[in-house]
Structures are given as structure tokens and as C-alpha cells.
C-alpha atoms as a PDB file:
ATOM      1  CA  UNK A   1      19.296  16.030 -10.301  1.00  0.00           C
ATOM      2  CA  UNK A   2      15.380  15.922 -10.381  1.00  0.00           C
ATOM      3  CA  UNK A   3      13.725  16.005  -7.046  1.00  0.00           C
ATOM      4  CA  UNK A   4      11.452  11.873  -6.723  1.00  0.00           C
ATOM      5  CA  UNK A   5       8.452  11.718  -8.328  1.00  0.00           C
ATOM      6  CA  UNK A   6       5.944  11.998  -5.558  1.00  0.00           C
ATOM      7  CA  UNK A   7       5.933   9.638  -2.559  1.00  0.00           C
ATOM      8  CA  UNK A   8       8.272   6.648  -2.311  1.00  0.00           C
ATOM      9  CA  UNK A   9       7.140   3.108  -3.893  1.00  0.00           C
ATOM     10  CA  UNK A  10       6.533   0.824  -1.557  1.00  0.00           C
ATOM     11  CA  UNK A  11       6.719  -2.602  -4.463  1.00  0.00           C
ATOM     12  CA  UNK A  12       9.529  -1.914  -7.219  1.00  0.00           C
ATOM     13  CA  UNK A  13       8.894  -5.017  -9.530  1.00  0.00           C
ATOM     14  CA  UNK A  14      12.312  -6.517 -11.526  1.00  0.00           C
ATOM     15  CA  UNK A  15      11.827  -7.578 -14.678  1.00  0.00           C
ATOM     16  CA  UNK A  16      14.211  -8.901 -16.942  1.00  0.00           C
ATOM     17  CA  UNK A  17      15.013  -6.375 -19.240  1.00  0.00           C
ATOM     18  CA  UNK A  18      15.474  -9.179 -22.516  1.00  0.00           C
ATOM     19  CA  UNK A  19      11.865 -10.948 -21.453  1.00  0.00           C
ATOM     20  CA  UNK A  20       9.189  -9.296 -23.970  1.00  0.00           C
ATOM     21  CA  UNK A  21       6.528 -11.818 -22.190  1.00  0.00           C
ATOM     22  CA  UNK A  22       7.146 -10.277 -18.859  1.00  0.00           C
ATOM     23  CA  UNK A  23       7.895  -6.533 -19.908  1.00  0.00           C
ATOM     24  CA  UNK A  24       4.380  -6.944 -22.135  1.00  0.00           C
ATOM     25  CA  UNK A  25       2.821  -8.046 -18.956  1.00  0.00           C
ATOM     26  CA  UNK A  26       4.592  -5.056 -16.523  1.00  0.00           C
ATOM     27  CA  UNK A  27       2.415  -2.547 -16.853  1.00  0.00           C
ATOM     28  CA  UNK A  28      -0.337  -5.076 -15.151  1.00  0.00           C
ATOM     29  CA  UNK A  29       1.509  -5.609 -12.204  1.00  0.00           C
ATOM     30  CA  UNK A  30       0.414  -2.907 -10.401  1.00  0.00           C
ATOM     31  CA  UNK A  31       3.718  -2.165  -9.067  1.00  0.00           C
ATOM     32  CA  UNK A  32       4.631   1.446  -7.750  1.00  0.00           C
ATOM     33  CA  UNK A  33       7.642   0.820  -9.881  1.00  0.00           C
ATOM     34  CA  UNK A  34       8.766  -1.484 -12.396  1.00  0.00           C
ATOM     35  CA  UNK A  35      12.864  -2.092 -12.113  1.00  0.00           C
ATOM     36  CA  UNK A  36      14.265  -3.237 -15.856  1.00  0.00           C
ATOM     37  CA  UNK A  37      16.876  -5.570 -14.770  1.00  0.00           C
ATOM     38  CA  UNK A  38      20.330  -5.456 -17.291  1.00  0.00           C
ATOM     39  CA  UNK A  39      22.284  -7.124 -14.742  1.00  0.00           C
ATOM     40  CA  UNK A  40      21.762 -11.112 -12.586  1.00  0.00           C
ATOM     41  CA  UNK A  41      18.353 -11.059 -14.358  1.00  0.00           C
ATOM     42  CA  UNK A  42      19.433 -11.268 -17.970  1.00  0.00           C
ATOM     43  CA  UNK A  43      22.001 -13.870 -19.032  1.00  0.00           C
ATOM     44  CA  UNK A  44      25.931 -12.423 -20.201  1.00  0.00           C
ATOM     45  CA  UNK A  45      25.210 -13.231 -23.814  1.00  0.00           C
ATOM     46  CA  UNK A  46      21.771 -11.424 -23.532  1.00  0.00           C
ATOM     47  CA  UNK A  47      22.531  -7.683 -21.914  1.00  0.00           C
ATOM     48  CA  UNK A  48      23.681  -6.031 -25.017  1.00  0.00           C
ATOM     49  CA  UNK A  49      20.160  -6.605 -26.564  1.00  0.00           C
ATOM     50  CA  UNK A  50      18.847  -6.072 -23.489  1.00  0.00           C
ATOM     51  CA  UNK A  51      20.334  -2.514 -23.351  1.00  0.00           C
ATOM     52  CA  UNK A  52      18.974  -1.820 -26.813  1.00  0.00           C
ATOM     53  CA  UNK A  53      14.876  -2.803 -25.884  1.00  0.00           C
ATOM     54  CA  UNK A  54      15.524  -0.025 -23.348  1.00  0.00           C
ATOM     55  CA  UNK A  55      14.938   2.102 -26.048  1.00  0.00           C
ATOM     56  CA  UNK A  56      11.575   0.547 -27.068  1.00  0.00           C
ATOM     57  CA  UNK A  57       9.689  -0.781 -23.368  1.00  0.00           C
ATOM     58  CA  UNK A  58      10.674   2.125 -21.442  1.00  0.00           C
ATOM     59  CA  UNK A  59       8.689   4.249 -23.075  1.00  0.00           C
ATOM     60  CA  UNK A  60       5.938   2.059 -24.069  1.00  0.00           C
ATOM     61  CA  UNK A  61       5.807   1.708 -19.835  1.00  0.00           C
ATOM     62  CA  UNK A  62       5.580   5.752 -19.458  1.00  0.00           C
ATOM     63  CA  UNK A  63       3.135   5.832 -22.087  1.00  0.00           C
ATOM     64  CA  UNK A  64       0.492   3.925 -19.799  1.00  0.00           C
ATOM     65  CA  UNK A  65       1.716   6.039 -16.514  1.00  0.00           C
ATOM     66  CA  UNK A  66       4.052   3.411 -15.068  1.00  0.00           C
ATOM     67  CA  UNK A  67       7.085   4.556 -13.787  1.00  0.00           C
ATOM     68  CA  UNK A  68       9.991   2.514 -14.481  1.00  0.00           C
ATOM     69  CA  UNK A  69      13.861   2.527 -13.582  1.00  0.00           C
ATOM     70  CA  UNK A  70      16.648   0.543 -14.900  1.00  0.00           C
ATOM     71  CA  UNK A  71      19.277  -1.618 -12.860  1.00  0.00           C
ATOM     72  CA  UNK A  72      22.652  -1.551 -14.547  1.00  0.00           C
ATOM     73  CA  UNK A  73      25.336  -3.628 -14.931  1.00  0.00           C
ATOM     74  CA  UNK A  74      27.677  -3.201 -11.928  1.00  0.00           C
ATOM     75  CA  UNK A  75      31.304  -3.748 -14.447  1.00  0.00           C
ATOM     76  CA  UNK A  76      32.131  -0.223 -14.871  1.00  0.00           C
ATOM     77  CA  UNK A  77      32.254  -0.319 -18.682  1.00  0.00           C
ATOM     78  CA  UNK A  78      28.847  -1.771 -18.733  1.00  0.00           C
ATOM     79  CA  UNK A  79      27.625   0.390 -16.053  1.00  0.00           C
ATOM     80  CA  UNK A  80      28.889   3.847 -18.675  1.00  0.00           C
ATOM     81  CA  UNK A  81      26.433   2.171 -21.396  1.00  0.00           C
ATOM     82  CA  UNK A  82      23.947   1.085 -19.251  1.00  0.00           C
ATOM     83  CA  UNK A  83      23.309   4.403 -17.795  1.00  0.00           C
ATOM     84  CA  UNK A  84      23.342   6.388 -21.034  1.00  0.00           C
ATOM     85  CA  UNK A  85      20.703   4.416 -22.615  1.00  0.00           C
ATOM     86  CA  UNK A  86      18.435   4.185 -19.745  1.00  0.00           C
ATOM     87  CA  UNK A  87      18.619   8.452 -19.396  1.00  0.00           C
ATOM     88  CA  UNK A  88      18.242   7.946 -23.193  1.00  0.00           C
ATOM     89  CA  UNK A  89      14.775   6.060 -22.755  1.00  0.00           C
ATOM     90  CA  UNK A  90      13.557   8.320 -20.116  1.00  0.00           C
ATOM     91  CA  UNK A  91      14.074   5.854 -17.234  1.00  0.00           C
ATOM     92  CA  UNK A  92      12.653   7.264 -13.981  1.00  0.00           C
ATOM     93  CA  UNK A  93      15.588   6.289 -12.050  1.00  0.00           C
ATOM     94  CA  UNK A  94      18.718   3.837 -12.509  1.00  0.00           C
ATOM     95  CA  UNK A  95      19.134   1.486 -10.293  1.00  0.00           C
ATOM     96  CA  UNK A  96      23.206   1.104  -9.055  1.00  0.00           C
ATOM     97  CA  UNK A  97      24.222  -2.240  -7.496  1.00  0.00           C
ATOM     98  CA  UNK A  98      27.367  -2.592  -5.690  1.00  0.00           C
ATOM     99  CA  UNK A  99      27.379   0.501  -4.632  1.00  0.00           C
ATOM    100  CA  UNK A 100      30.206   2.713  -3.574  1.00  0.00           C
ATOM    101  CA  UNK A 101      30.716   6.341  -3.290  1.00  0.00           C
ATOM    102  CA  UNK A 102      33.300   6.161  -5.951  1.00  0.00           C
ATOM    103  CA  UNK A 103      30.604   4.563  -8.005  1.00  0.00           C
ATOM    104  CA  UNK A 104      28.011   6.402  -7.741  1.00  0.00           C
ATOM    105  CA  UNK A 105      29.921   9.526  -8.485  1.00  0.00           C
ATOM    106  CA  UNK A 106      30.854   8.019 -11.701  1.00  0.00           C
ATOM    107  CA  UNK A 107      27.231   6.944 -12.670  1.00  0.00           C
ATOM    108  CA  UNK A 108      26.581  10.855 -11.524  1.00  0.00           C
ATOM    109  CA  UNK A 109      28.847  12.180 -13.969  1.00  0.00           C
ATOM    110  CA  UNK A 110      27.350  10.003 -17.031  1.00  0.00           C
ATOM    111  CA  UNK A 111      23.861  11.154 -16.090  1.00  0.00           C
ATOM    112  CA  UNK A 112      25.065  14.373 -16.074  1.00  0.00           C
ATOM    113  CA  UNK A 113      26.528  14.509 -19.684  1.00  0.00           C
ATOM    114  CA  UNK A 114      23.805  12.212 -21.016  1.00  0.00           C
ATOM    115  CA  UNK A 115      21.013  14.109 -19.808  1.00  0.00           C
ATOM    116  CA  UNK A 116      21.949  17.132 -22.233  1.00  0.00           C
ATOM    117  CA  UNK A 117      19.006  19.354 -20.427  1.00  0.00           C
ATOM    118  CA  UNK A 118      16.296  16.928 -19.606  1.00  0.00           C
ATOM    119  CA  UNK A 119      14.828  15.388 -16.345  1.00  0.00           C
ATOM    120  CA  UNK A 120      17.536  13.642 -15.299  1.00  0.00           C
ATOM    121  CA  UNK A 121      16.909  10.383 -13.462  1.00  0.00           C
ATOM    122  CA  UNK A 122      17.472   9.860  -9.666  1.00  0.00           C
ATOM    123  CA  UNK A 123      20.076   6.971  -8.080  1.00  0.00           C
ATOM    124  CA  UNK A 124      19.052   4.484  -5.675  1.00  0.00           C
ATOM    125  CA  UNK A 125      21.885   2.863  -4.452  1.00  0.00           C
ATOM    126  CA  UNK A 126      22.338  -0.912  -3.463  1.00  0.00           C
ATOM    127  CA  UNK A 127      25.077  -1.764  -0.589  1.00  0.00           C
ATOM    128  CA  UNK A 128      25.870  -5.558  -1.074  1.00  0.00           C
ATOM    129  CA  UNK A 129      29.070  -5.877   0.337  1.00  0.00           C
ATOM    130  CA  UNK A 130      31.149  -5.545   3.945  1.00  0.00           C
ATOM    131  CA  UNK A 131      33.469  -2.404   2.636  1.00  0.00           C
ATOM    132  CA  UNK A 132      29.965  -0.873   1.662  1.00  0.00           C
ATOM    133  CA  UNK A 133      28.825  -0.840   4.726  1.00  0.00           C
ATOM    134  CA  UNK A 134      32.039   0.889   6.543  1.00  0.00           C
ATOM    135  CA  UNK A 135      31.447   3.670   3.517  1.00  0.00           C
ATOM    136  CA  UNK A 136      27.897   3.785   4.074  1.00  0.00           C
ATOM    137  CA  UNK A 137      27.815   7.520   5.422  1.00  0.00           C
ATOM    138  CA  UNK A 138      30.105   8.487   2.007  1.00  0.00           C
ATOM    139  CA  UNK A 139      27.468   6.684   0.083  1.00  0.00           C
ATOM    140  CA  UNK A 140      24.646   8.224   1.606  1.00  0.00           C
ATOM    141  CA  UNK A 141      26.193  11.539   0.764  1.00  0.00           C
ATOM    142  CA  UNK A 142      25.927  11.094  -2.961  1.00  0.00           C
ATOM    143  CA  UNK A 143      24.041  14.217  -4.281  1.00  0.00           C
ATOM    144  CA  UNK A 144      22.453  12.577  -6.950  1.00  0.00           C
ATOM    145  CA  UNK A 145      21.222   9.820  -4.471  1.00  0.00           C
ATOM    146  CA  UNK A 146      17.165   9.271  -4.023  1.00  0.00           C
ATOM    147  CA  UNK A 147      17.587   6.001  -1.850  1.00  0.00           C
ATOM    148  CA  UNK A 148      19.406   2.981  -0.787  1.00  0.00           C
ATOM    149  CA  UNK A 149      18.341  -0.857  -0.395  1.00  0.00           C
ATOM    150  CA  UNK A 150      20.677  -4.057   0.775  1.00  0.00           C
ATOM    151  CA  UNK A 151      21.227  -6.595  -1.710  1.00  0.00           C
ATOM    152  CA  UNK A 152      20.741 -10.009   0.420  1.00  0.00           C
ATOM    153  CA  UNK A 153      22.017 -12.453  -1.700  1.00  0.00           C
ATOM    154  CA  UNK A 154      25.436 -10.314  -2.233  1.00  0.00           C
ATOM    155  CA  UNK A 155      25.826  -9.465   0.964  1.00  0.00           C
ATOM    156  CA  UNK A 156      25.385 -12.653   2.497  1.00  0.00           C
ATOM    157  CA  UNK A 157      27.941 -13.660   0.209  1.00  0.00           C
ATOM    158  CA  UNK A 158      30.576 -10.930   1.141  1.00  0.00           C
ATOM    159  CA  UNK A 159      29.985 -12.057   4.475  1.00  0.00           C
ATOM    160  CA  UNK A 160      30.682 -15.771   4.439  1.00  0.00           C
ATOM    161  CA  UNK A 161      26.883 -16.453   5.559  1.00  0.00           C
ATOM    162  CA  UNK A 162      23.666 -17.497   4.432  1.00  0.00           C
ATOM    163  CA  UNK A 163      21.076 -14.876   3.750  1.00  0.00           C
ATOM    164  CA  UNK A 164      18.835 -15.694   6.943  1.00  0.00           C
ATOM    165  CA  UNK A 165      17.094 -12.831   8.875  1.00  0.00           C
ATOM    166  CA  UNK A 166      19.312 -12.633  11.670  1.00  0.00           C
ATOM    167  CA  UNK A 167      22.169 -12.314   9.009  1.00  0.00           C
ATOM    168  CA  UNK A 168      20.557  -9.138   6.626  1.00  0.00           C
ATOM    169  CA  UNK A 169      19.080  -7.764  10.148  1.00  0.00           C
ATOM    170  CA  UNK A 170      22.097  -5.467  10.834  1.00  0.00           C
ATOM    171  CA  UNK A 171      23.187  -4.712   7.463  1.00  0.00           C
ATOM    172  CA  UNK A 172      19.784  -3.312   6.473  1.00  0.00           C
ATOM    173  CA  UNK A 173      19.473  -1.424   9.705  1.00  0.00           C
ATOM    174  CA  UNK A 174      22.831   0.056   9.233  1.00  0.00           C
ATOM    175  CA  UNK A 175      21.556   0.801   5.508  1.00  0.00           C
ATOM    176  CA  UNK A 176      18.486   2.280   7.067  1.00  0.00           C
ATOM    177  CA  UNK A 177      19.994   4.893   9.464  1.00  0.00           C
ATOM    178  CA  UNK A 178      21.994   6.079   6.720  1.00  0.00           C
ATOM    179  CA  UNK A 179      19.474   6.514   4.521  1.00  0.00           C
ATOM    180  CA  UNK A 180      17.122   8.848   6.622  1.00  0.00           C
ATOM    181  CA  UNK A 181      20.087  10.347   8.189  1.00  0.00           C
ATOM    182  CA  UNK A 182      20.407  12.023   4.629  1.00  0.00           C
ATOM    183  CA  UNK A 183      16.863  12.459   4.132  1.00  0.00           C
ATOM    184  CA  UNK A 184      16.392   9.425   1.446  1.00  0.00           C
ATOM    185  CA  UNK A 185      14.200   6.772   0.900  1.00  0.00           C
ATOM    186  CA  UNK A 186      14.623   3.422   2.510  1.00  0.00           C
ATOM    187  CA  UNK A 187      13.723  -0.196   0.860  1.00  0.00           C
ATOM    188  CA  UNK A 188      13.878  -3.488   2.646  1.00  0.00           C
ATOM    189  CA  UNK A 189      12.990  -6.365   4.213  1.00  0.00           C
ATOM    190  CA  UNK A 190      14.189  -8.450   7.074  1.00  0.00           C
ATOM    191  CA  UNK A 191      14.306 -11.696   4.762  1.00  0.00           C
ATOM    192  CA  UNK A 192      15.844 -12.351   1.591  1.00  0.00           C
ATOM    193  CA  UNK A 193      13.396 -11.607  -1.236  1.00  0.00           C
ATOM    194  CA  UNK A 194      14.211 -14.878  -3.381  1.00  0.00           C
ATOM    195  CA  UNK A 195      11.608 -16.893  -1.028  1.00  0.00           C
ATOM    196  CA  UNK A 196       8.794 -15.114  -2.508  1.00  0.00           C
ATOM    197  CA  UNK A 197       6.067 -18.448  -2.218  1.00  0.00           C
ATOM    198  CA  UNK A 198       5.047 -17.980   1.617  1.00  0.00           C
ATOM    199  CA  UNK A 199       2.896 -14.816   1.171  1.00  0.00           C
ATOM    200  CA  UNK A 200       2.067 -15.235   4.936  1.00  0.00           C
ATOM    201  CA  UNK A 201       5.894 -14.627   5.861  1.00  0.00           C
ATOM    202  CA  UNK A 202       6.078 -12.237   3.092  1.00  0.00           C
ATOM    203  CA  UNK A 203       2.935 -10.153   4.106  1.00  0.00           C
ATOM    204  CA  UNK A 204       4.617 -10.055   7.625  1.00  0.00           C
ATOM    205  CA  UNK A 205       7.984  -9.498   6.761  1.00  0.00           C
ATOM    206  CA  UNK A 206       6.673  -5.818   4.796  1.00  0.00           C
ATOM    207  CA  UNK A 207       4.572  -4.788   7.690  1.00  0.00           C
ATOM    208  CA  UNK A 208       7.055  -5.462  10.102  1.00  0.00           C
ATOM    209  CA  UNK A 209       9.781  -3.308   7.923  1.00  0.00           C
ATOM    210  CA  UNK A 210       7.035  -0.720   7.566  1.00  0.00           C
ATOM    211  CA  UNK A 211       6.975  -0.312  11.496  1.00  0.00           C
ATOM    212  CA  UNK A 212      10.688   0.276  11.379  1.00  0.00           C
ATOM    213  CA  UNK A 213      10.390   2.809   8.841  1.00  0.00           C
ATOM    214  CA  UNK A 214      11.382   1.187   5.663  1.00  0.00           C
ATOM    215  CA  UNK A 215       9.200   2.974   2.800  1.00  0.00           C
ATOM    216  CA  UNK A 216       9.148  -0.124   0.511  1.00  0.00           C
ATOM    217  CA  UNK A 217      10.758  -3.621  -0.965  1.00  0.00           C
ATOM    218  CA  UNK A 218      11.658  -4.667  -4.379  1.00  0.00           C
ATOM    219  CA  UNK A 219      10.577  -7.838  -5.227  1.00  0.00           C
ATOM    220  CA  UNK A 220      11.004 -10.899  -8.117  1.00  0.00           C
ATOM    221  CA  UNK A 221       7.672 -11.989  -8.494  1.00  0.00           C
ATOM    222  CA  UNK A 222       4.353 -10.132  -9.612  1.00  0.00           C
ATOM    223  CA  UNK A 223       2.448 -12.346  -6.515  1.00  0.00           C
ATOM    224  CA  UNK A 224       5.012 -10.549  -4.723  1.00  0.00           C
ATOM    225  CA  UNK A 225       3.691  -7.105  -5.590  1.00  0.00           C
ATOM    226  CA  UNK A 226       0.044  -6.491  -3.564  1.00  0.00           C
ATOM    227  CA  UNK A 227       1.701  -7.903  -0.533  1.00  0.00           C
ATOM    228  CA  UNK A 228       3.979  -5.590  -0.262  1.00  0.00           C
ATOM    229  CA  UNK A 229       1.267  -2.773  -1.781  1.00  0.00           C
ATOM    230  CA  UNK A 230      -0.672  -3.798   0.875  1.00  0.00           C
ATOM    231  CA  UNK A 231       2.125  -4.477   3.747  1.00  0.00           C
ATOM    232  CA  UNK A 232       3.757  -0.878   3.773  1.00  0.00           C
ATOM    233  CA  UNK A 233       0.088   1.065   4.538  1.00  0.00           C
ATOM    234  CA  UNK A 234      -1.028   1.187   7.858  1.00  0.00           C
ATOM    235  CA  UNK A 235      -3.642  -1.254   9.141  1.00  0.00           C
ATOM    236  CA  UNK A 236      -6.988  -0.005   9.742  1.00  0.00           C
ATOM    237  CA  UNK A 237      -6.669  -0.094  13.583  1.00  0.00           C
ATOM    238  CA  UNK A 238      -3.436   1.885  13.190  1.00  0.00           C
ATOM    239  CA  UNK A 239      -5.392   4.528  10.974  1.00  0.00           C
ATOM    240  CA  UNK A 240      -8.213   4.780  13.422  1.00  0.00           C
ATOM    241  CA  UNK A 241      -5.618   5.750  16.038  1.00  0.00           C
ATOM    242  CA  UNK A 242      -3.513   7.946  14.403  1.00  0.00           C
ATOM    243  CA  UNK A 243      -6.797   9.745  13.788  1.00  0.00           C
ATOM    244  CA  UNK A 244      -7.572   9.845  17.075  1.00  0.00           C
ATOM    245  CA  UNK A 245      -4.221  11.603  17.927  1.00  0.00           C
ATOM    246  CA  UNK A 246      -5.060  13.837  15.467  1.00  0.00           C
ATOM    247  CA  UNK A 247      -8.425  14.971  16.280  1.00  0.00           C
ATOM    248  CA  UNK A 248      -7.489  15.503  20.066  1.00  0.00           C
ATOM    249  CA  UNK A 249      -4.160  17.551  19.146  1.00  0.00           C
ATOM    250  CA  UNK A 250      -6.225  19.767  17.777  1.00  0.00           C
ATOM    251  CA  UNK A 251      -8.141  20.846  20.490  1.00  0.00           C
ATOM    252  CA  UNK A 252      -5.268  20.731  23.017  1.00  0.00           C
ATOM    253  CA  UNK A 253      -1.821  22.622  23.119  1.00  0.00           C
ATOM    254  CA  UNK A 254       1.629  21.100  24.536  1.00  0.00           C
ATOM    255  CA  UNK A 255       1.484  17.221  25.867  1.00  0.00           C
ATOM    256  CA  UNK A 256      -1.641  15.649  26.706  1.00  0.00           C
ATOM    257  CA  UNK A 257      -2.782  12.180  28.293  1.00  0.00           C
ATOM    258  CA  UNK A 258      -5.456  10.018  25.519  1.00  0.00           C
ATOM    259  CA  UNK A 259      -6.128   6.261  25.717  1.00  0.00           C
ATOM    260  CA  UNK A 260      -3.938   6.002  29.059  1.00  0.00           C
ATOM    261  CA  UNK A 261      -0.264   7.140  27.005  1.00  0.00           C
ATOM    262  CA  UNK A 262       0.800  10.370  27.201  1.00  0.00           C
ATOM    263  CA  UNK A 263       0.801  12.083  23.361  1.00  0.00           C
ATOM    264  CA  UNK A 264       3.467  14.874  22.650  1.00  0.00           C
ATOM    265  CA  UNK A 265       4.688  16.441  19.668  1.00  0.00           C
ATOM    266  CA  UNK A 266       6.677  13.886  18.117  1.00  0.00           C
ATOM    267  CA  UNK A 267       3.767  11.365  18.696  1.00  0.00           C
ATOM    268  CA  UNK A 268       1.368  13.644  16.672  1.00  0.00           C
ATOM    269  CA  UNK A 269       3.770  13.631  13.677  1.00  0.00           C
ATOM    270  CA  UNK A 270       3.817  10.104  13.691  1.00  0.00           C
ATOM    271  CA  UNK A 271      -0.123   9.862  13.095  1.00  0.00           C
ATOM    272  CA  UNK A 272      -0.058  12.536  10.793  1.00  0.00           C
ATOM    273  CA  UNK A 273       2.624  10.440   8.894  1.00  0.00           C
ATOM    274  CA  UNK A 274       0.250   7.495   9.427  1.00  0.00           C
ATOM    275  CA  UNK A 275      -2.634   9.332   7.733  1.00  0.00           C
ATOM    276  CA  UNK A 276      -0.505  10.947   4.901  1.00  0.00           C
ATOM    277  CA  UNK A 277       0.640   7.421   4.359  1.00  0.00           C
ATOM    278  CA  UNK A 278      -2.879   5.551   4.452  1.00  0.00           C
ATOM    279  CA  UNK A 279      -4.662   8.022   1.990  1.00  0.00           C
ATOM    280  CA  UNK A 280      -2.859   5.966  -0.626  1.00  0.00           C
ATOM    281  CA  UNK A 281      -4.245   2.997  -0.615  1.00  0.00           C
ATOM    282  CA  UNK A 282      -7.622   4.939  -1.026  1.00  0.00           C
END
């Protein structure tokens, strides 16, 4: 598998991969990623000619530099076609719901044997179910694996409950820890992502998720996108700090007291990871 493209997207866009209005319109979005949907975005009737525009809006999205993945169908004999013709139309990543480990190997294999020598696209994974998350350390395994997200409307389902934030809390968490445990990206929020019209809650919701380490959220709506573009980078007080760490650290060796806290070597990595991440919204 390809190593990701860069640094992790903090706003993956779906759009439904049958909707020529809204894949016309992607590009504009100003979404780290775009995410063509072939699965509950696109009607039954509809995903067969869904699958087949792959062939023509993927690239037409490269062309114009964005980067763009493609969220199959989670029936495996869907899922086979759905991941050949996304590798087929140069997707940047495909996008696995339901996600197992038994899964994900399969999706693996097809990658493998459709990718015939090119770039082949990285897997990020969606848990949405309770058996998913007693696998999650198999999951997380995967080699072919570049991140994982919780699906809150299927997992609230699998768990008899409604998708409130004291409901996803643990399940993303859970999803979290596995995820850097194994060195991948992490996407999330602590609310379900349907709600997208309170961009106060929203706005809050991605900074909060940044502070716990989450590198980004998908989203359903293109209002959706600069809140969460601007949510997961650092404030400017946060920036100011971290630069402060870093200008004292280095002038001084071992631990050292600035500001009244004492700063030590994991505290310096932090701000340089604070820096690193605010020189991209420049």
C-alpha cells in the first residue's frame, strides 16, 4: 500500500456519488477531502450508475488537485465492484463501512489485484457496530489501513440507543486509542454528524475532538466543511504558547519552569505538534 498523501484531512466532505449537481459543485467545497458516497447516500436502484460516474468525476476532481476517496457498498458483492472501480478511477482512498478485520482483508486483496502496479489507494476503516468494537485491535492491525472513524448512526443502532454524545463518547474513544496505538489517523466527533445546522455546537464539537487528538471529521453538508477546517487548527492563543515552549526549549536543556508549569520533553512535542499543525491554515 501507498504511504497518505501528506498530513491528515481534518473535513472529508460526502457526496453522493449519482448527484452531478453536487459532484459539479465538490471541487468548491474546500474540503481536505471529498468522500464519493456509493452506499446510504445513493438510493438501491441508483448505485450501479453510481459506480460507473466513478469513472468520469473522480478524475475530473484530481484534475483540479482535490483529493477524493470513495465509500463502498458494505454487501460484500458490492463491496468487490465497488473497490475495483474506485482503484480504477484513481480514488485516493476507499472508504470501508462496517468494518471488520475479515473485511478489510478482503477489500485488501481486491486492491491488490486491481491495482496491477499503480498507487494503490489507502483504507480508512469505519467501526459501526458492538462486535467491531471487541475486534477493534484486529482491525487496527490491517496493513493496508490509513485510519478509522465511528459511524454514529450505525452504532447507535447496534446498540439499542440513540446517537446522543454520551452514547458515541466511548465508542469513538475506544476507536481512537486504537487508531494511534497503530500509528493511524483518527476522525471524529463527540456528536452525531446528521445535526449539521447549529454551527455553534458544531464549531465546538471539532475543537473539542481536536484537543483529544482526533485529526479530523467527515461531514454531510458543505456549511459543514470550514467549521471543521477551522475547528481542528489550534487557536491563536494556543499557537502563541506553543511558541513560547518552543523558543524557551531552545535555550534550556532537561525540564524547566515557564508561565508557573513546569515544561518537559513530552510538553515540548506537544507545541511543536501545535505549530506543525497551525502552519496549515496559513
Amino acid at each position: 500500500m501507498t504511504a497518505p498523501p501528506g498530513l491528515p484531512p481534518r473535513s472529508l466532505l460526502y457526496v453522493p456519488a449519482d448527484n452531478a449537481r453536487f459532484l459539479a459543485r465538490a471541487a468548491e467545497r474546500s474540503a481536505d477531502w471529498v468522500i464519493l458516497d456509493l452506499e446510504d447516500g445513493v438510493a438501491p436502484a441508483a448505485r450501479d450508475g453510481a459506480r460507473a460516474g466513478l469513472a468520469q468525476w473522480l478524475p475530473r476532481l484530481a484534475a483540479v488537485g482535490t483529493l477524493a476517496a470513495v465509500r463502498i457498498d458494505s454487501d460484500p458483492l458490492r463491496r468487490n465492484e465497488d473497490t475495483r472501480a474506485a482503484v480504477a478511477a484513481g480514488a485516493v482512498a476507499v472508504v470501508v463501512p462496517k468494518a471488520s478485520a475479515a473485511g478489510l482483508a478482503a477489500v485488501e486483496a481486491v486492491i491488490a489485484g486491481a491495482a496491477a502496479g499503480r498507487p494503490a489507494p489507502g483504507i480508512i476503516g469505519i467501526v459501526e457496530d458492538a462486535a467491531a468494537l471487541g475486534d477493534l485491535p484486529a482491525i487496527a492491525a490491517s496493513p493496508g489501513l490509513w485510519g478509522l472513524m465511528v459511524g454514529g448512526e450505525d452504532m447507535a443502532l447496534s446498540l439499542g440507543a440513540e446517537p446522543l454524545p454520551e452514547v458515541l463518547h466511548l465508542p469513538r474513544l475506544l476507536t481512537h486509542y486504537a487508531a494511534r496505538a497503530r500509528g493511524l489517523w483518527s476522525f471524529g466527533l463527540m456528536r452525531s454528524i446528521a445535526d449539521w445546522s447549529d454551527r455553534a455546537a458544531l464549531s465546538e464539537a471539532a475543537a473539542a475532538a481536536r484537543r483529544m487528538g482526533f485529526d479530523g471529521a467527515t461531514c454531510v453538508h458543505p456549511a459543514a466543511v470550514p467549521l471543521l477546517n477551522a475547528g481542528f487548527l489550534p487557536s491563536p492563543d494556543e499557537v502563541a504558547a506553543a511558541r513560547r515552549v518552543v523558543e524557551a526549549a531552545a535555550t534550556r536543556a532537561g525540564a524547566f519552569a515557564l508561565d508557573g508549569r513546569m515544561v518537559d520533553a513530552p510538553v515540548v512535542a506537544r507545541a511543536r505538534r501545535v505549530l506543525d499543525r497551525a502552519d496549515r491554515g496559513t
